[in-house]
PDB file of N, CA and C in Angstrom:
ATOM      1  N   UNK A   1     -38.256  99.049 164.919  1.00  0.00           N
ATOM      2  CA  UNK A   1     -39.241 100.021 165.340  1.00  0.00           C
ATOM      3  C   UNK A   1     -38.650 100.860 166.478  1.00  0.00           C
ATOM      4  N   UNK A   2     -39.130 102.086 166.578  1.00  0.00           N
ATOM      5  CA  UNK A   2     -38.638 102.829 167.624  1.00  0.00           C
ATOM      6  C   UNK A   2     -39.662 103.413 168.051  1.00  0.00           C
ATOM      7  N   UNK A   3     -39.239 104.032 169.822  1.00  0.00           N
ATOM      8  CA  UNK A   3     -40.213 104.159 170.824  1.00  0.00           C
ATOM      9  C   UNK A   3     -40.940 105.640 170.395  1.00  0.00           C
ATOM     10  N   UNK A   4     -40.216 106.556 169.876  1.00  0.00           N
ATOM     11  CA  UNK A   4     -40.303 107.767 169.459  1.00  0.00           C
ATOM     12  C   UNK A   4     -41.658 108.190 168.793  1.00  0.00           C
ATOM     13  N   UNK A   5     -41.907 107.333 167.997  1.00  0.00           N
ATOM     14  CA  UNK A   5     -43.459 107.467 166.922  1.00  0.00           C
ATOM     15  C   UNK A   5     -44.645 106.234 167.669  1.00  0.00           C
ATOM     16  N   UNK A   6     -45.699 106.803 167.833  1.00  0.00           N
ATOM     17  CA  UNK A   6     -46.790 105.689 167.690  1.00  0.00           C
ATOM     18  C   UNK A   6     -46.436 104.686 166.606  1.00  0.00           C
ATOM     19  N   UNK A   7     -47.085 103.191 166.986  1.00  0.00           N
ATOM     20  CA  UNK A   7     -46.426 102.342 166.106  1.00  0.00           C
ATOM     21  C   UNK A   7     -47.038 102.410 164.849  1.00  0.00           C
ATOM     22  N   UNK A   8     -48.802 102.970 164.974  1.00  0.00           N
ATOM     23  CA  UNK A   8     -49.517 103.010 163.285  1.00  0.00           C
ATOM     24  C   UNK A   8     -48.950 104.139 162.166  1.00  0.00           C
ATOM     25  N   UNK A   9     -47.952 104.825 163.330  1.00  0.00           N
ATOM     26  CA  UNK A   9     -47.046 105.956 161.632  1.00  0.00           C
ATOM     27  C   UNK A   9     -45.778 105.190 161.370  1.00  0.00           C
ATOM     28  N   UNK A  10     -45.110 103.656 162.085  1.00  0.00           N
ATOM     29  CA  UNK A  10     -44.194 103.767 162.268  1.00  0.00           C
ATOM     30  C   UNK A  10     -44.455 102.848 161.025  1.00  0.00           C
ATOM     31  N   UNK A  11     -45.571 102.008 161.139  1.00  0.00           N
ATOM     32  CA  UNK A  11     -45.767 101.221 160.037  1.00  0.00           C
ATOM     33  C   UNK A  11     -45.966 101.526 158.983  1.00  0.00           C
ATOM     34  N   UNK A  12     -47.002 102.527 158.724  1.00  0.00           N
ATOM     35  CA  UNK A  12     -47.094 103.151 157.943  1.00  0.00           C
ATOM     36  C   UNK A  12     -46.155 103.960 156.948  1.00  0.00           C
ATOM     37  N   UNK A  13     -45.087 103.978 157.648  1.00  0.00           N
ATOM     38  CA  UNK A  13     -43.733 104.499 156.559  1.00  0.00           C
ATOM     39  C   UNK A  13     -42.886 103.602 156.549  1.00  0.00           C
ATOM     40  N   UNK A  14     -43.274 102.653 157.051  1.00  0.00           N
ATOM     41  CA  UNK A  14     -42.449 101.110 156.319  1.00  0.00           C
ATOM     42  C   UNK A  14     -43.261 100.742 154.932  1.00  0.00           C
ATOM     43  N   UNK A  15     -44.254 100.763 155.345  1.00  0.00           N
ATOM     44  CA  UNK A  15     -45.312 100.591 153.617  1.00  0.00           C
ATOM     45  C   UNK A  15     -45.038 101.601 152.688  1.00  0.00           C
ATOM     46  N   UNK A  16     -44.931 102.815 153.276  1.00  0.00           N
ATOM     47  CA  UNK A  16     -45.002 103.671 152.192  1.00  0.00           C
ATOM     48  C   UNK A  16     -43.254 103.520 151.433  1.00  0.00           C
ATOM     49  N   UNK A  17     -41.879 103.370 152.501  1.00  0.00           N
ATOM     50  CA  UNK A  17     -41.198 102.957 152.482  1.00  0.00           C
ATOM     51  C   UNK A  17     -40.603 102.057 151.074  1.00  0.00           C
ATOM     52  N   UNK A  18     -41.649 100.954 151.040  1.00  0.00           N
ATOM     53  CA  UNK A  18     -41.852  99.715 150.572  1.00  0.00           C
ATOM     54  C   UNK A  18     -42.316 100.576 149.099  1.00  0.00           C
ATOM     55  N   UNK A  19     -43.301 100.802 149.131  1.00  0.00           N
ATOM     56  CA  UNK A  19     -43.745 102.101 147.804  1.00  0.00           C
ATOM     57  C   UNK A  19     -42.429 102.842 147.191  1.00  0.00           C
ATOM     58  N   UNK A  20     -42.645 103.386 147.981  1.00  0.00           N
ATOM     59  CA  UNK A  20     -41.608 104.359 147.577  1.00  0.00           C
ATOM     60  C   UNK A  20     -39.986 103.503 146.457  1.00  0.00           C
ATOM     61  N   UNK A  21     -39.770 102.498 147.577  1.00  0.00           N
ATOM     62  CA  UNK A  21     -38.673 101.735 147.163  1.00  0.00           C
ATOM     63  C   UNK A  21     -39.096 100.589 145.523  1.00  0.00           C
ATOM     64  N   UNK A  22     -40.233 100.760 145.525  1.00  0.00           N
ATOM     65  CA  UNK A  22     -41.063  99.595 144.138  1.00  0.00           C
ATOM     66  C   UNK A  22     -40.839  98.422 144.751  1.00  0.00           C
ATOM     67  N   UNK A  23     -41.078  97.654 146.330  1.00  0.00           N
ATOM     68  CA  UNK A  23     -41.313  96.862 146.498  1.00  0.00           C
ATOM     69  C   UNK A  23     -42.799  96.327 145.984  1.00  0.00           C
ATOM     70  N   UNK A  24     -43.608  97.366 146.006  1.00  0.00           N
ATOM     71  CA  UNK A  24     -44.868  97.625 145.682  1.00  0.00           C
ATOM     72  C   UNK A  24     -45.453  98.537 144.827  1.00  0.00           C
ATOM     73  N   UNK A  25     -45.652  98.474 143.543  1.00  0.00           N
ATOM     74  CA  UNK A  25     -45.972  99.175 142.326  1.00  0.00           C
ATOM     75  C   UNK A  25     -47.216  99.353 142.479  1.00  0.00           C
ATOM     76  N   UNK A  26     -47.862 100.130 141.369  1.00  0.00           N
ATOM     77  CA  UNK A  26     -49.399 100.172 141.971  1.00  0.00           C
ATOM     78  C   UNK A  26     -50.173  99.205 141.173  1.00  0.00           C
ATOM     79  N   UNK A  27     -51.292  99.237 142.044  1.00  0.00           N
ATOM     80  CA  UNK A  27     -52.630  98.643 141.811  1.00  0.00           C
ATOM     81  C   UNK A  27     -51.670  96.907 142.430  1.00  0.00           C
ATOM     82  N   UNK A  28     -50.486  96.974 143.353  1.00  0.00           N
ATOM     83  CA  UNK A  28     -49.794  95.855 143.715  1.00  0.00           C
ATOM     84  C   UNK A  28     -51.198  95.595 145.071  1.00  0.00           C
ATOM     85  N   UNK A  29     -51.047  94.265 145.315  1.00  0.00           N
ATOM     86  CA  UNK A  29     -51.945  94.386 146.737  1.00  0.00           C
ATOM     87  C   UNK A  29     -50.766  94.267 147.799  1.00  0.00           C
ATOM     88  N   UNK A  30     -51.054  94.801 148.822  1.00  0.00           N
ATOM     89  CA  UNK A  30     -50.167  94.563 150.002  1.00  0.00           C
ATOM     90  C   UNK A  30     -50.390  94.105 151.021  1.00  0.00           C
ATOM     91  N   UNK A  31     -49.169  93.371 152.092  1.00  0.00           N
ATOM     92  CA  UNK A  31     -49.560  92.993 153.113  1.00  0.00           C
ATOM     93  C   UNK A  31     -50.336  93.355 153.466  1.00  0.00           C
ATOM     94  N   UNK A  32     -51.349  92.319 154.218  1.00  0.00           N
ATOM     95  CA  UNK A  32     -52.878  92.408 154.937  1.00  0.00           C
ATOM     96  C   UNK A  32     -52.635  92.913 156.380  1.00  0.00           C
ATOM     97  N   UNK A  33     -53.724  93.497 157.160  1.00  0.00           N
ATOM     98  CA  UNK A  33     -53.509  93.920 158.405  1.00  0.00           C
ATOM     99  C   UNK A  33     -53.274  92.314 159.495  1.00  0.00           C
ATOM    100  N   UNK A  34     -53.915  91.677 159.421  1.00  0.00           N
ATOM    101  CA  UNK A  34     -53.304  90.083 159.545  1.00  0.00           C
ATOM    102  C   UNK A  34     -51.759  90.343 159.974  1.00  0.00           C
ATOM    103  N   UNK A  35     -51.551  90.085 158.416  1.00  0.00           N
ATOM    104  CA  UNK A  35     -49.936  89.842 158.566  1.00  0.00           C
ATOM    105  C   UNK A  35     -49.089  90.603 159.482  1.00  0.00           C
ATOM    106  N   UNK A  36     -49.453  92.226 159.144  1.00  0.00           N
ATOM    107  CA  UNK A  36     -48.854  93.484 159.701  1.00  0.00           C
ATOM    108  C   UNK A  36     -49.497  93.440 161.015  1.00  0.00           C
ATOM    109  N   UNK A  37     -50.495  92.931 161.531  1.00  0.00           N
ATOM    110  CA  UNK A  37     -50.724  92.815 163.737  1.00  0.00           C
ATOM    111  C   UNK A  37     -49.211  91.638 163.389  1.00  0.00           C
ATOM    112  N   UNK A  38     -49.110  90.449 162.898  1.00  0.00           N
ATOM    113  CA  UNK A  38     -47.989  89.164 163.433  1.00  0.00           C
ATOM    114  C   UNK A  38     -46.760  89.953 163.073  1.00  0.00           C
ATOM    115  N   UNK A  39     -46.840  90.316 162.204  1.00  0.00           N
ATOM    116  CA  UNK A  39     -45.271  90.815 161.856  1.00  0.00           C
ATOM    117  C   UNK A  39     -44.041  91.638 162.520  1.00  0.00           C
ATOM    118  N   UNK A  40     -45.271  92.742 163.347  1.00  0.00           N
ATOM    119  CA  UNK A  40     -44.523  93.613 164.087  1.00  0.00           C
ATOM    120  C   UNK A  40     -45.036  93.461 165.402  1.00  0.00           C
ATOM    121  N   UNK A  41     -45.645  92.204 165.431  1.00  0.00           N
ATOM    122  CA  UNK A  41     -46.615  92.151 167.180  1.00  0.00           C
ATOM    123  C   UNK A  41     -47.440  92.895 167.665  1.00  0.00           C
ATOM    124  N   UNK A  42     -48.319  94.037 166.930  1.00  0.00           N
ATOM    125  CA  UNK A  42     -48.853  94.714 167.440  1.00  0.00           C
ATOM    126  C   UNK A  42     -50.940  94.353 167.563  1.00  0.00           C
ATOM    127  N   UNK A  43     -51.196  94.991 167.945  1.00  0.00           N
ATOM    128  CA  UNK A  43     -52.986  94.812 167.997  1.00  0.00           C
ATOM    129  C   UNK A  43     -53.569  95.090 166.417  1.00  0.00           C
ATOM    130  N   UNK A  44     -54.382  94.086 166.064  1.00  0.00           N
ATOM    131  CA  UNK A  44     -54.875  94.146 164.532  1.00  0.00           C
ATOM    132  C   UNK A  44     -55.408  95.943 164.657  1.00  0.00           C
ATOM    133  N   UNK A  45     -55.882  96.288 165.438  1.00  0.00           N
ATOM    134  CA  UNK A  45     -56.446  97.700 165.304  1.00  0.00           C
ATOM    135  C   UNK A  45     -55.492  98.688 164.808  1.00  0.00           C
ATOM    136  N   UNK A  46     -53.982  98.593 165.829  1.00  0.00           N
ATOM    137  CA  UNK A  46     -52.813  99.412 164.851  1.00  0.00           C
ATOM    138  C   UNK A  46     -53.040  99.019 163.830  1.00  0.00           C
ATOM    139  N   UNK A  47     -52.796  98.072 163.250  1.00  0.00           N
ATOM    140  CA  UNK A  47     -52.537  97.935 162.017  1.00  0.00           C
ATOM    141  C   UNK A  47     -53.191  98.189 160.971  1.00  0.00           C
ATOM    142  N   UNK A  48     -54.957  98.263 161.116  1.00  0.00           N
ATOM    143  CA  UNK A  48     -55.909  98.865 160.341  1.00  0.00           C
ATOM    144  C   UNK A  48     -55.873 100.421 160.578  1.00  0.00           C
ATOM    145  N   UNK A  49     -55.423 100.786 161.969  1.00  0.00           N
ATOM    146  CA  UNK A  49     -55.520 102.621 161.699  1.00  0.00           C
ATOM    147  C   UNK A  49     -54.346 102.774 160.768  1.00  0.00           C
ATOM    148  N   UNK A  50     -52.894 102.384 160.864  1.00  0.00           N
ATOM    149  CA  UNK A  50     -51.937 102.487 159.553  1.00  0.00           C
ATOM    150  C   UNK A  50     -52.293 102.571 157.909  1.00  0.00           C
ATOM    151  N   UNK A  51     -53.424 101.505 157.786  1.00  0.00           N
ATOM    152  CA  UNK A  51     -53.678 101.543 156.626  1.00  0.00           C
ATOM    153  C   UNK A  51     -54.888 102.554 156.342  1.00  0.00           C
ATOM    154  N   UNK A  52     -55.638 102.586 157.405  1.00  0.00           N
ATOM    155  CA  UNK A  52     -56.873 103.504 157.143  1.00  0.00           C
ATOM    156  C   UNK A  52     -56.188 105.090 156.510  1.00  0.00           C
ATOM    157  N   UNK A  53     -55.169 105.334 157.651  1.00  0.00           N
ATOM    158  CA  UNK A  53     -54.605 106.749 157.110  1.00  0.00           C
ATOM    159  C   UNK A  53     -54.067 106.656 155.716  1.00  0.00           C
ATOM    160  N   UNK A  54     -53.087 105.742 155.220  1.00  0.00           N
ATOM    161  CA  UNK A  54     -52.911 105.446 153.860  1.00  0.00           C
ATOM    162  C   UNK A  54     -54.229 105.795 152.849  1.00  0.00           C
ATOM    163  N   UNK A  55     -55.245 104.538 153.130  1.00  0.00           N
ATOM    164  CA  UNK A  55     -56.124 105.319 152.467  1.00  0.00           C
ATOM    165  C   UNK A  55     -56.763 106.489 152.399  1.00  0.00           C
ATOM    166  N   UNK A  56     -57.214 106.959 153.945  1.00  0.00           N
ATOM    167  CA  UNK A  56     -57.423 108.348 153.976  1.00  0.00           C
ATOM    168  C   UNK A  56     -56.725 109.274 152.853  1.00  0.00           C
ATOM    169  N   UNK A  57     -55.741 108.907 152.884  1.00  0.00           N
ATOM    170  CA  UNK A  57     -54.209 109.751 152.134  1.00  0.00           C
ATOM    171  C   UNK A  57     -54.068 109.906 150.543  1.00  0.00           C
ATOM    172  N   UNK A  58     -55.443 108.466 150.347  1.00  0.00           N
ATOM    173  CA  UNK A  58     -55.463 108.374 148.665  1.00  0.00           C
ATOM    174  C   UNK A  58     -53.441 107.320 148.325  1.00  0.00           C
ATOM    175  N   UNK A  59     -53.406 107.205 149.331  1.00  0.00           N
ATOM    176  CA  UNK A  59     -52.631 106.208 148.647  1.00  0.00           C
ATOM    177  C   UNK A  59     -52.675 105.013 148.466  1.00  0.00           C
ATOM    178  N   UNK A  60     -53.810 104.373 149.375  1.00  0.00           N
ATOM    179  CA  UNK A  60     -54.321 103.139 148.834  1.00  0.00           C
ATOM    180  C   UNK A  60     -55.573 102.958 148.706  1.00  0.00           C
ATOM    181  N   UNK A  61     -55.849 101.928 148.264  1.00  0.00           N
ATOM    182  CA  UNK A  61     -58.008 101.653 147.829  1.00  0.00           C
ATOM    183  C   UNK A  61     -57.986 100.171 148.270  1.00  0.00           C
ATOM    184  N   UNK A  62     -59.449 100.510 148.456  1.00  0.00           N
ATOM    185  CA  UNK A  62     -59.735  98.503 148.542  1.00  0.00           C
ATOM    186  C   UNK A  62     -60.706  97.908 147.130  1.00  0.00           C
ATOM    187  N   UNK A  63     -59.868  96.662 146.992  1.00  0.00           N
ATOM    188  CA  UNK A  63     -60.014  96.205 145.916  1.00  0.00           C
ATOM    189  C   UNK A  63     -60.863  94.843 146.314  1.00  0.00           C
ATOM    190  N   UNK A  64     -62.491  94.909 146.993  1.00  0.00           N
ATOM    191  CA  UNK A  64     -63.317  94.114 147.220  1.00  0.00           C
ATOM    192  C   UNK A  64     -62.891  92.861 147.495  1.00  0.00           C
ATOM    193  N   UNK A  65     -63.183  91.844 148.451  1.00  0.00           N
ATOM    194  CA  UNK A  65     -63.108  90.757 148.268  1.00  0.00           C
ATOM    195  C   UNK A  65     -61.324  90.392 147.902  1.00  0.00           C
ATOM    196  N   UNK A  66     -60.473  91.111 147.935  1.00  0.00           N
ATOM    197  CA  UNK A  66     -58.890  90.664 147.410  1.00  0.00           C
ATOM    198  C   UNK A  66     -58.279  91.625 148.570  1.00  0.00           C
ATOM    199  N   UNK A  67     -58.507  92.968 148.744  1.00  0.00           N
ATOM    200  CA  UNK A  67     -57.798  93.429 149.781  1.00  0.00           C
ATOM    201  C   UNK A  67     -57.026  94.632 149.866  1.00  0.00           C
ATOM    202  N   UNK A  68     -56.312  95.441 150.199  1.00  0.00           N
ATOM    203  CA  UNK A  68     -55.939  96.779 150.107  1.00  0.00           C
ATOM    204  C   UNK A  68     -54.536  96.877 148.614  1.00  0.00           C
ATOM    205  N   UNK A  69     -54.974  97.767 147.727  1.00  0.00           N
ATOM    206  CA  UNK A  69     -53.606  98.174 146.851  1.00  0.00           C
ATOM    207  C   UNK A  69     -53.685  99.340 146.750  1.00  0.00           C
ATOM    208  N   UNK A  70     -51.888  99.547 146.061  1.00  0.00           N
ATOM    209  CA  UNK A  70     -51.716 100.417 145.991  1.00  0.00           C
ATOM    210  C   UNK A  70     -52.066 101.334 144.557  1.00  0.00           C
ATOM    211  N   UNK A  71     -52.182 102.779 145.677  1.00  0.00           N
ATOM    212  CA  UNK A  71     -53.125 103.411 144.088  1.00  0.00           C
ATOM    213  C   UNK A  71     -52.296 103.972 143.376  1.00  0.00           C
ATOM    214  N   UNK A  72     -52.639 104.194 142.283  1.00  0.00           N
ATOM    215  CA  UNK A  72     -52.131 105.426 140.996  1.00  0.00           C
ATOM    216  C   UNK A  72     -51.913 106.366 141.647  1.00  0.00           C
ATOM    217  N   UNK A  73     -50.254 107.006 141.253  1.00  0.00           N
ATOM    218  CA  UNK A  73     -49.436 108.096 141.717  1.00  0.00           C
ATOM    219  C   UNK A  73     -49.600 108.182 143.278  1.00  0.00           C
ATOM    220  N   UNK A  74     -49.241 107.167 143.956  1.00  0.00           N
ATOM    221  CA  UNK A  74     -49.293 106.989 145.517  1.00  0.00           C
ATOM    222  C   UNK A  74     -47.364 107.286 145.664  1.00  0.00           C
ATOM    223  N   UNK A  75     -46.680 106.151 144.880  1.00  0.00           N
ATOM    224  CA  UNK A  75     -45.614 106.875 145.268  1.00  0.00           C
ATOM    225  C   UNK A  75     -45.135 108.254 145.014  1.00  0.00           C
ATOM    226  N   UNK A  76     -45.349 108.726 143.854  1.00  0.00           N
ATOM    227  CA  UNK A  76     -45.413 110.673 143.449  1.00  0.00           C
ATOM    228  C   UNK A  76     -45.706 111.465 144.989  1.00  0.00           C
ATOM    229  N   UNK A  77     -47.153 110.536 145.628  1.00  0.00           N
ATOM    230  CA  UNK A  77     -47.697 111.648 146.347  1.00  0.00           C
ATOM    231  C   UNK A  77     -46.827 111.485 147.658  1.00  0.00           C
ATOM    232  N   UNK A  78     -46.665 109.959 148.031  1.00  0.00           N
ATOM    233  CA  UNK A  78     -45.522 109.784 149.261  1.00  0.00           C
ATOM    234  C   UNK A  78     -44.154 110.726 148.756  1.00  0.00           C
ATOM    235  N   UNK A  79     -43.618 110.655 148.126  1.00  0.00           N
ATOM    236  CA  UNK A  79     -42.133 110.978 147.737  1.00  0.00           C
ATOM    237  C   UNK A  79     -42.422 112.273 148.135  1.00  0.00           C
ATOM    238  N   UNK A  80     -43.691 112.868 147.283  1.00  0.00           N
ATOM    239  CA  UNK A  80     -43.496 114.653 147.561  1.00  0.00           C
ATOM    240  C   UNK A  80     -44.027 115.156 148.868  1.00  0.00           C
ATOM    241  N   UNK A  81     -44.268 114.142 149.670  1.00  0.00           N
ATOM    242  CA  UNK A  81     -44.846 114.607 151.047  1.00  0.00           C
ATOM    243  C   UNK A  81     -43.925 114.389 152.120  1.00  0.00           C
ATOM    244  N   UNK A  82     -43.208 113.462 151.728  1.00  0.00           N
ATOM    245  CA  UNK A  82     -41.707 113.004 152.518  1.00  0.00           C
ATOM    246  C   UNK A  82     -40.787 114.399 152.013  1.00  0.00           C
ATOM    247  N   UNK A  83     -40.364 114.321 150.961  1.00  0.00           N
ATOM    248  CA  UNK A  83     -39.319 115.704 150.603  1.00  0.00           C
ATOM    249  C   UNK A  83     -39.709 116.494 151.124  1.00  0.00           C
ATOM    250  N   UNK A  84     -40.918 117.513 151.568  1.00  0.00           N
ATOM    251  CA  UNK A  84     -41.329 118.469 152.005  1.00  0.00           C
ATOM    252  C   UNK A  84     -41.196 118.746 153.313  1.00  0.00           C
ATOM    253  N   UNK A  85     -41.570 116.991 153.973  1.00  0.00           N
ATOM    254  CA  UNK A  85     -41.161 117.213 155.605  1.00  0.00           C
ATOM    255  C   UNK A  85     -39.512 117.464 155.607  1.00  0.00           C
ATOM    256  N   UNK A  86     -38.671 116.478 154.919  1.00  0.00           N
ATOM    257  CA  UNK A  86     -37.480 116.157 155.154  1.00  0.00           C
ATOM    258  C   UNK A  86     -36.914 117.487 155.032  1.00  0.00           C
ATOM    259  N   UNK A  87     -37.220 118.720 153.858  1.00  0.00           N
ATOM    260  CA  UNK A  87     -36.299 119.590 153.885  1.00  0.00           C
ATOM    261  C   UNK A  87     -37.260 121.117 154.758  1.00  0.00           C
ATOM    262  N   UNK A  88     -38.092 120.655 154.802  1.00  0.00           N
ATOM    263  CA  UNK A  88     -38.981 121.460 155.856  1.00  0.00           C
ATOM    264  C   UNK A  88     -38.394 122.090 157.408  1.00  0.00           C
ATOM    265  N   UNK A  89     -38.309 120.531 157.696  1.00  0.00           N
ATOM    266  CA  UNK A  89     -38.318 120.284 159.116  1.00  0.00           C
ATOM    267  C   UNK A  89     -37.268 119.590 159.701  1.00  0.00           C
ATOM    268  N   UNK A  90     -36.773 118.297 158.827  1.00  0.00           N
ATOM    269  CA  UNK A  90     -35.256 117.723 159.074  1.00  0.00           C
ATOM    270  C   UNK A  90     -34.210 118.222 158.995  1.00  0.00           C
ATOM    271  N   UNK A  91     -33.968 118.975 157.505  1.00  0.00           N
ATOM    272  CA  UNK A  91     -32.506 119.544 157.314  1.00  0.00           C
ATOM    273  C   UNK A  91     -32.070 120.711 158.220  1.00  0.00           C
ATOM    274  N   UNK A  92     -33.525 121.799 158.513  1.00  0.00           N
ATOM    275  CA  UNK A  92     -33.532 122.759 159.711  1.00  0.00           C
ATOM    276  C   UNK A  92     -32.914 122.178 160.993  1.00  0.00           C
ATOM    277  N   UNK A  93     -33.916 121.372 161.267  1.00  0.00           N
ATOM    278  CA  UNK A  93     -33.529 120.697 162.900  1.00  0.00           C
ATOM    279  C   UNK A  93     -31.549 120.502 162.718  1.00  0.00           C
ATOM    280  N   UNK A  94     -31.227 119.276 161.558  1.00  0.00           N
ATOM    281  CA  UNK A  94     -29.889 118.852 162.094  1.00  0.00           C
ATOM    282  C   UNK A  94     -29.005 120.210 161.613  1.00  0.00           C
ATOM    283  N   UNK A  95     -29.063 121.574 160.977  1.00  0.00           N
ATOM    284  CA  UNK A  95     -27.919 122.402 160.300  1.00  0.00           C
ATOM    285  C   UNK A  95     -28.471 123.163 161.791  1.00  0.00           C
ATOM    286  N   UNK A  96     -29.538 123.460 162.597  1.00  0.00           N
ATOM    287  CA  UNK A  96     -29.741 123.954 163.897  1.00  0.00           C
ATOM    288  C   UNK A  96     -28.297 123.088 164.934  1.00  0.00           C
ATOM    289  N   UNK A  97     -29.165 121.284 165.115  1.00  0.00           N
ATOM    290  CA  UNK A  97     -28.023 120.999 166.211  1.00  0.00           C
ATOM    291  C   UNK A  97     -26.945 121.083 165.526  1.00  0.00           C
ATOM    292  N   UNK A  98     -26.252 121.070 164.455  1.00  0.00           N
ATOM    293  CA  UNK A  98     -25.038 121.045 163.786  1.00  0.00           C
ATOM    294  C   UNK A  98     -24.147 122.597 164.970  1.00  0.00           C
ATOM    295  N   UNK A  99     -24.962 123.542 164.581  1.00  0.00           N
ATOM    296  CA  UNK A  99     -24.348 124.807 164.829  1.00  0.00           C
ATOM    297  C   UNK A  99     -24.690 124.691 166.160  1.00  0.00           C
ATOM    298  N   UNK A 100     -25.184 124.068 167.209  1.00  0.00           N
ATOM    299  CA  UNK A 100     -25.256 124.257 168.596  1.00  0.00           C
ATOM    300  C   UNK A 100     -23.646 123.399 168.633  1.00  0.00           C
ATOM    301  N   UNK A 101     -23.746 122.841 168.270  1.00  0.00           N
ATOM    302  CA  UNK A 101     -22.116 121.532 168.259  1.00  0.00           C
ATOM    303  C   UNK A 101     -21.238 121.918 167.712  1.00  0.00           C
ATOM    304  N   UNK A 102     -21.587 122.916 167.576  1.00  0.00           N
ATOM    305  CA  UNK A 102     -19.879 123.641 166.781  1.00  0.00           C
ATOM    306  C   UNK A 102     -19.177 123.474 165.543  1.00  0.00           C
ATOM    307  N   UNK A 103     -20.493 122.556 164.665  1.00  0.00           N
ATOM    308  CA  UNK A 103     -19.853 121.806 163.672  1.00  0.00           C
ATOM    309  C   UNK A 103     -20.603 122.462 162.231  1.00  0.00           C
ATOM    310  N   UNK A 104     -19.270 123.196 161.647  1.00  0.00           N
ATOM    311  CA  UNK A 104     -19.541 123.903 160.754  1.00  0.00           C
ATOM    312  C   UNK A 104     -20.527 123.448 159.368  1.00  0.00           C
ATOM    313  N   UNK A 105     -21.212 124.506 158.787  1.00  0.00           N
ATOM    314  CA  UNK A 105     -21.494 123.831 157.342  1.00  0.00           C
ATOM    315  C   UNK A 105     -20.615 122.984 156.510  1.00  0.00           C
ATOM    316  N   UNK A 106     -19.735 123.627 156.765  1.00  0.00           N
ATOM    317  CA  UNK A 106     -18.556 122.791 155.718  1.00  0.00           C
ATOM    318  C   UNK A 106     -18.376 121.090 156.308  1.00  0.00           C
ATOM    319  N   UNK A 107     -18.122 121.033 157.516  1.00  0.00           N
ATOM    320  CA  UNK A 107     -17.423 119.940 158.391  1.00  0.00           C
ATOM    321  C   UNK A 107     -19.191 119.480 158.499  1.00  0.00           C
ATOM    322  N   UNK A 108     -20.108 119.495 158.175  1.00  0.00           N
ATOM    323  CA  UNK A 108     -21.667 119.050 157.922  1.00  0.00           C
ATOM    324  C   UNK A 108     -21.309 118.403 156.283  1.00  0.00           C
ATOM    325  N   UNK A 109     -21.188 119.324 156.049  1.00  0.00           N
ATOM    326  CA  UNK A 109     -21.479 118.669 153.525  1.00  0.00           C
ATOM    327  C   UNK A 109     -20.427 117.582 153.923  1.00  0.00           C
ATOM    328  N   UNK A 110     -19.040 117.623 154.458  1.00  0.00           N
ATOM    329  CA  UNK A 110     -17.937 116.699 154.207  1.00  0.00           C
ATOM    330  C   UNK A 110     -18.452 115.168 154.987  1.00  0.00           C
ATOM    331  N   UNK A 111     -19.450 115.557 156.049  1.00  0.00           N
ATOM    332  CA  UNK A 111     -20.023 114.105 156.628  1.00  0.00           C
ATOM    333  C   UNK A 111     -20.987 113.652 155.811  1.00  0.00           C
ATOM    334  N   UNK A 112     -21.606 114.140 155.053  1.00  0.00           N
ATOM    335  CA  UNK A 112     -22.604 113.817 154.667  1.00  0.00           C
ATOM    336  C   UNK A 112     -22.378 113.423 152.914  1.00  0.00           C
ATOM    337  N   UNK A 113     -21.252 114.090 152.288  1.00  0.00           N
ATOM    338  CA  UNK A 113     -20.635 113.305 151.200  1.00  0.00           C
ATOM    339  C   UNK A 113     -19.518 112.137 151.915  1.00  0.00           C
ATOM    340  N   UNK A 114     -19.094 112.170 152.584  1.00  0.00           N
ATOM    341  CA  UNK A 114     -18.248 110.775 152.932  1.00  0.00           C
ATOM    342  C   UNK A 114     -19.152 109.689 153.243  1.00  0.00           C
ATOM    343  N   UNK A 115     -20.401 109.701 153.937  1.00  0.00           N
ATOM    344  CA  UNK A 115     -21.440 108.757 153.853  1.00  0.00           C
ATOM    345  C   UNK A 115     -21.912 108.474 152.803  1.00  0.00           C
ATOM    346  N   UNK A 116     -21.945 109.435 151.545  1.00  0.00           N
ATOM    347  CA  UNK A 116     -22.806 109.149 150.664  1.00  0.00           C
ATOM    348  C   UNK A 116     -21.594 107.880 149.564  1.00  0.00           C
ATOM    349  N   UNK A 117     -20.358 108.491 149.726  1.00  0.00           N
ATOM    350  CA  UNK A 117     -19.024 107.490 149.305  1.00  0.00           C
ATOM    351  C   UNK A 117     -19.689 106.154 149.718  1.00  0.00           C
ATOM    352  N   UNK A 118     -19.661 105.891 151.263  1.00  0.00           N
ATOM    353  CA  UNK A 118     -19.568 104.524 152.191  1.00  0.00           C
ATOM    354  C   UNK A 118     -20.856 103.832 151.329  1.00  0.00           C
ATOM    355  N   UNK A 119     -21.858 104.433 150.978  1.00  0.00           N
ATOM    356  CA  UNK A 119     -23.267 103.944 151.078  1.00  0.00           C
ATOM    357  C   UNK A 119     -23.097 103.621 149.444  1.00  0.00           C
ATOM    358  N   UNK A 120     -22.487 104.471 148.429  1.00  0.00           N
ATOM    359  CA  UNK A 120     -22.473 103.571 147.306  1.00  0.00           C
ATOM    360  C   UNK A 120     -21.245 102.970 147.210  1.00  0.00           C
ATOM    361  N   UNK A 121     -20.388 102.631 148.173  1.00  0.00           N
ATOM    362  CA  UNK A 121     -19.033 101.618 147.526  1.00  0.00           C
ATOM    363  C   UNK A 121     -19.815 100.201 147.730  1.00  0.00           C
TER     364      UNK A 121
END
């Protein structure tokens, strides 16, 4: 976890994370707010505003008496809401500090395919 984000978004994109990755398929149930206050040490209340926004978000429902899952086309809607920030707002920010640092587009693609080498060998 890092200091940077409140901890109920930080969790919250560990779940969605988890989605995203098919740790959790839908209509899967997921860790309980229980688990998620012990897990990451935080106050059961983080951990229900994390999920509340999820649901807010339509990416999850409660399934009475059993407990929060995940809904139909939750990962579709995470994936396309993540891509949007990421090339929105991320790729801007680092090709911005890139060029404050002197470090060309080119000498940018060549770091970022040599990682992509490291990450599938």
């Amino acid at each position: 976890m890092s200091n940077t984000e409140p901890m109920f978004v930080q969790i919250q994109e560990r779940i969605e994370s988890d989605i995203i990755l098919g740790v959790y398929a839908t209509d899967d149930l997921i860790i309980s707010t229980t688990q998620i206050s012990k897990l990451y040490s935080v106050n059961p209340t983080t951990a229900v505003k994390a999920i509340s926004k999820m649901t807010d978000a339509g990416e999850l429902y409660k399934k009475p008496g059993i407990g929060m899952c995940v809904a139909q086309g939750a990962k579709e809607m995470i994936t396309q809401r993540r891509k949007k920030v990421f090339l929105e707002d991320t790729v801007p920010k680092v090709v911005d500090e890139a060029r404050v640092l002197g470090i060309s587009n080119a000498a940018l693609i060549h770091l970022i395919q040599e990682r992509e080498m490291r990450t599938n060998d």
